[in-house]
N, C-alpha and C. Protein backbone atom coordinates (compact mmCIF):
# COMPACT_ATOMS: atom_id res chain seq x y z
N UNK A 1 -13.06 3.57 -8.11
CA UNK A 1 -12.33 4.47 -7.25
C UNK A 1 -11.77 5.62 -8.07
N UNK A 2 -11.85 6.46 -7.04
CA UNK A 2 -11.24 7.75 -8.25
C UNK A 2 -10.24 8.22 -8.10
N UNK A 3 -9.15 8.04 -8.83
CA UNK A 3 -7.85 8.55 -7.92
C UNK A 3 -7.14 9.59 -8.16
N UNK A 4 -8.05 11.05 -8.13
CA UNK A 4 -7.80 12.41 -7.66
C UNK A 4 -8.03 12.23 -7.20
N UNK A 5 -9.07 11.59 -6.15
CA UNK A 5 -8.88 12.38 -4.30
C UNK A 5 -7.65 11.42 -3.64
N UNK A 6 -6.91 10.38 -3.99
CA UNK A 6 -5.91 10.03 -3.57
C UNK A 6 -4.65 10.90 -2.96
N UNK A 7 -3.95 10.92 -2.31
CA UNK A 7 -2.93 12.04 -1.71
C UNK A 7 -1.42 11.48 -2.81
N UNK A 8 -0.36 12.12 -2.83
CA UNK A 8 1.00 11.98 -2.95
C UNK A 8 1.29 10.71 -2.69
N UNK A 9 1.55 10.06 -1.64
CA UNK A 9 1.59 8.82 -0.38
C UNK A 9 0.82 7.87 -1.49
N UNK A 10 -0.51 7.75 -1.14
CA UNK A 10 -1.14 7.19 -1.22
C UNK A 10 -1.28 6.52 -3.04
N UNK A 11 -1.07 6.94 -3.70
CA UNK A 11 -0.54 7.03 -5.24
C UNK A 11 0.61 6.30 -5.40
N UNK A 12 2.06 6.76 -4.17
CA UNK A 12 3.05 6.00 -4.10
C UNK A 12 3.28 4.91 -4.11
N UNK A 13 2.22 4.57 -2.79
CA UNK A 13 1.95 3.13 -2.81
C UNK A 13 1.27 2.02 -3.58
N UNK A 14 0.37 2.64 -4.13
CA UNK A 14 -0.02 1.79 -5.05
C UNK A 14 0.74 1.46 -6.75
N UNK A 15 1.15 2.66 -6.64
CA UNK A 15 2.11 2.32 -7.67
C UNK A 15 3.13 1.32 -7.56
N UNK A 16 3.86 1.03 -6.43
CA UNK A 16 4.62 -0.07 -6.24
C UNK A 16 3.98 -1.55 -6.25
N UNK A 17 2.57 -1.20 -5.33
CA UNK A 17 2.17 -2.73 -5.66
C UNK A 17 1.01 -2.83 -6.79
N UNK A 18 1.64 -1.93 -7.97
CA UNK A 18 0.47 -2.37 -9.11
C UNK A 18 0.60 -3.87 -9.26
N UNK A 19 2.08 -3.98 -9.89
CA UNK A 19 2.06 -5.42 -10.41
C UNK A 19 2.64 -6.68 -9.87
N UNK A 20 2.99 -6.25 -8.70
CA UNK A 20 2.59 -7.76 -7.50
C UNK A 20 2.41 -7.51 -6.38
N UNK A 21 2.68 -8.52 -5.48
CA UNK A 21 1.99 -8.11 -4.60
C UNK A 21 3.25 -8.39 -3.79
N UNK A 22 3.75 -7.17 -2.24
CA UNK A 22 4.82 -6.89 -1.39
C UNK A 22 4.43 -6.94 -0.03
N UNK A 23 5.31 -7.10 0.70
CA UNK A 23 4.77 -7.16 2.48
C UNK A 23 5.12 -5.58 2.96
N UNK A 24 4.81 -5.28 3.83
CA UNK A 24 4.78 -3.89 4.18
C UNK A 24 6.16 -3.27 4.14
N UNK A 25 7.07 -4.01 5.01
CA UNK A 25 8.65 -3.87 4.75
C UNK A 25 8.89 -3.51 3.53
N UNK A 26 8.69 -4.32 2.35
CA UNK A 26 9.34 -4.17 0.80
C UNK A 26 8.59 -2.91 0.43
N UNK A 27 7.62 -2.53 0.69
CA UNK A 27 6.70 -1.34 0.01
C UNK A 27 7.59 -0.27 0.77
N UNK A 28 8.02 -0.57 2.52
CA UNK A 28 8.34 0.48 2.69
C UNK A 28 9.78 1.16 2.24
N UNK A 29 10.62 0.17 1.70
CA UNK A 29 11.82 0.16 0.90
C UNK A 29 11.53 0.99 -0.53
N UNK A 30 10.59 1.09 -1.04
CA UNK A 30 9.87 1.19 -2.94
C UNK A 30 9.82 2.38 -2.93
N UNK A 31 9.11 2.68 -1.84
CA UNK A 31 8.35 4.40 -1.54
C UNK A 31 8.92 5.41 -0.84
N UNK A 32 9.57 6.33 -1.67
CA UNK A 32 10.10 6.87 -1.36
C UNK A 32 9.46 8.48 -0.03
N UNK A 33 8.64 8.77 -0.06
CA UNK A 33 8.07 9.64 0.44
C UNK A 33 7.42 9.08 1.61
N UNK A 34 7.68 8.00 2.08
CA UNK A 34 7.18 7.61 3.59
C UNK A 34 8.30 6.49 4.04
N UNK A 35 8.28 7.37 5.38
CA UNK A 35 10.01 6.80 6.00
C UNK A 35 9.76 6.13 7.15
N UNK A 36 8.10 6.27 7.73
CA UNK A 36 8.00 5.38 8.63
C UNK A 36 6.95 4.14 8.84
N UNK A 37 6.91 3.24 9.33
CA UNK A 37 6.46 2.43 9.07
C UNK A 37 5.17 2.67 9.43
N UNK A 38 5.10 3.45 10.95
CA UNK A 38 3.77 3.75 11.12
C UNK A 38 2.59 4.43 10.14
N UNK A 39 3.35 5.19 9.30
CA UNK A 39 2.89 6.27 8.32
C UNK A 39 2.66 5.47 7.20
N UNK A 40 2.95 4.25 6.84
CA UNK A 40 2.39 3.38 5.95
C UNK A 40 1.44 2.85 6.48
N UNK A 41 1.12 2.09 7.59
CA UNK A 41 1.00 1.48 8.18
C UNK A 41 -1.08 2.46 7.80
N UNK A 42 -0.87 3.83 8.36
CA UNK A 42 -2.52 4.61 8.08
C UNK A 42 -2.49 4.69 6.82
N UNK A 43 -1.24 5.07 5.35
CA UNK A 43 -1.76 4.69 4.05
C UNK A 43 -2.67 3.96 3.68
N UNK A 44 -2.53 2.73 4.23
CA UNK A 44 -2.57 1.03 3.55
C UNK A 44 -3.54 1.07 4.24
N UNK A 45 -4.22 1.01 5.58
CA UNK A 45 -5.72 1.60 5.98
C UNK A 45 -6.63 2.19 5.31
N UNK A 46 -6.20 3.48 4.78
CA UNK A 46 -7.00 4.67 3.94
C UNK A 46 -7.46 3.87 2.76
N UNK A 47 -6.25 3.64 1.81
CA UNK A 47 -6.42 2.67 1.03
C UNK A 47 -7.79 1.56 0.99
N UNK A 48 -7.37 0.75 2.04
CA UNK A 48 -8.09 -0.54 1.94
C UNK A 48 -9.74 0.11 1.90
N UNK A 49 -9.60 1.05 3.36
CA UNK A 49 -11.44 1.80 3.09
C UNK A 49 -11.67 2.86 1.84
N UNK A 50 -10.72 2.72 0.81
CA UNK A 50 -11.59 3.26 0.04
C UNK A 50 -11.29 2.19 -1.24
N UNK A 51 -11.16 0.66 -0.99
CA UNK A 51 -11.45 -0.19 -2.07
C UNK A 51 -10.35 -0.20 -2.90
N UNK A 52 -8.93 0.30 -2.62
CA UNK A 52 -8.13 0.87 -3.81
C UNK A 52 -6.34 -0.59 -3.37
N UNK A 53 -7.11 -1.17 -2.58
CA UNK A 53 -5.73 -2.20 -1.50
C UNK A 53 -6.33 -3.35 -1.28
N UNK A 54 -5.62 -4.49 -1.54
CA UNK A 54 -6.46 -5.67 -0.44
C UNK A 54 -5.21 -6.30 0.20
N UNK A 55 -5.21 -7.09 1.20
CA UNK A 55 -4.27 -8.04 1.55
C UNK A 55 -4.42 -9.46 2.24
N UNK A 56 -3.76 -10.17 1.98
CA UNK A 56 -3.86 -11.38 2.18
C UNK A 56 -2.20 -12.48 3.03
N UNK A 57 -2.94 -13.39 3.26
CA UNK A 57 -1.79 -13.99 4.26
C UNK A 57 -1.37 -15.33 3.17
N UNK A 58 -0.10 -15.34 2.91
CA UNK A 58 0.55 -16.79 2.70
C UNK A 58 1.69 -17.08 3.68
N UNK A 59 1.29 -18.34 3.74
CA UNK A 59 2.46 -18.96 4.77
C UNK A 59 3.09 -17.72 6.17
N UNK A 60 2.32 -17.18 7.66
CA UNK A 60 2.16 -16.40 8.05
C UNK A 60 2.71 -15.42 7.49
N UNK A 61 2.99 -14.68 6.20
CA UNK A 61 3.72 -13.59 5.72
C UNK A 61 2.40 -12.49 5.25
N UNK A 62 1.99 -11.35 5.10
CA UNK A 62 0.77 -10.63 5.04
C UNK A 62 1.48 -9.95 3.61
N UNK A 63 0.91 -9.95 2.57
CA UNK A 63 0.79 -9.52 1.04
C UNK A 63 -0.11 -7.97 1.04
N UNK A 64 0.26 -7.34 0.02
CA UNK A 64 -0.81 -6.47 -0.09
C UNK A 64 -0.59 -5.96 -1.53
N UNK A 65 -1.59 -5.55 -2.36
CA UNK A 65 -1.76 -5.87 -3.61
C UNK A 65 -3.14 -4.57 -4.21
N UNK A 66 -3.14 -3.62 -5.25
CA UNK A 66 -3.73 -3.15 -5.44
C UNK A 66 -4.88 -3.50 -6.32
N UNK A 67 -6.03 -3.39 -6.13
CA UNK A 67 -7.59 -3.75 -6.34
C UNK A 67 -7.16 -3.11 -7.73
């Protein structure tokens, strides 16, 4: 993945979940430049289709974690 074509946002977020892995809530607490949930919510989308996000379920709680 190449991450110049990544946006501002999108950089943000992964920077928070380099080194573990957070539920959407805690990321949206980390990151400062996105205030709504919905607006993470298409990050972490963008993300995942371009290979750069994955997420996973423990105990019904949803993780998300950078590739």
């Amino acid at each position: 993945m190449e991450l110049h074509n990544l946006t501002e946002q999108q950089l943000s977020v992964l920077q928070v979940i380099q080194n573990e892995p957070l539920t959407s809530f805690q990321i949206l607490k980390r990151v400062e430049n996105v205030s709504m949930i919905l607006s993470l919510y298409n990050i972490m989308d963008e993300l995942k289709s371009k290979g750069a996000l994955k997420s996973y379920i423990v105990e019904d709680v949803k993780y998300h974690i950078a590739c």
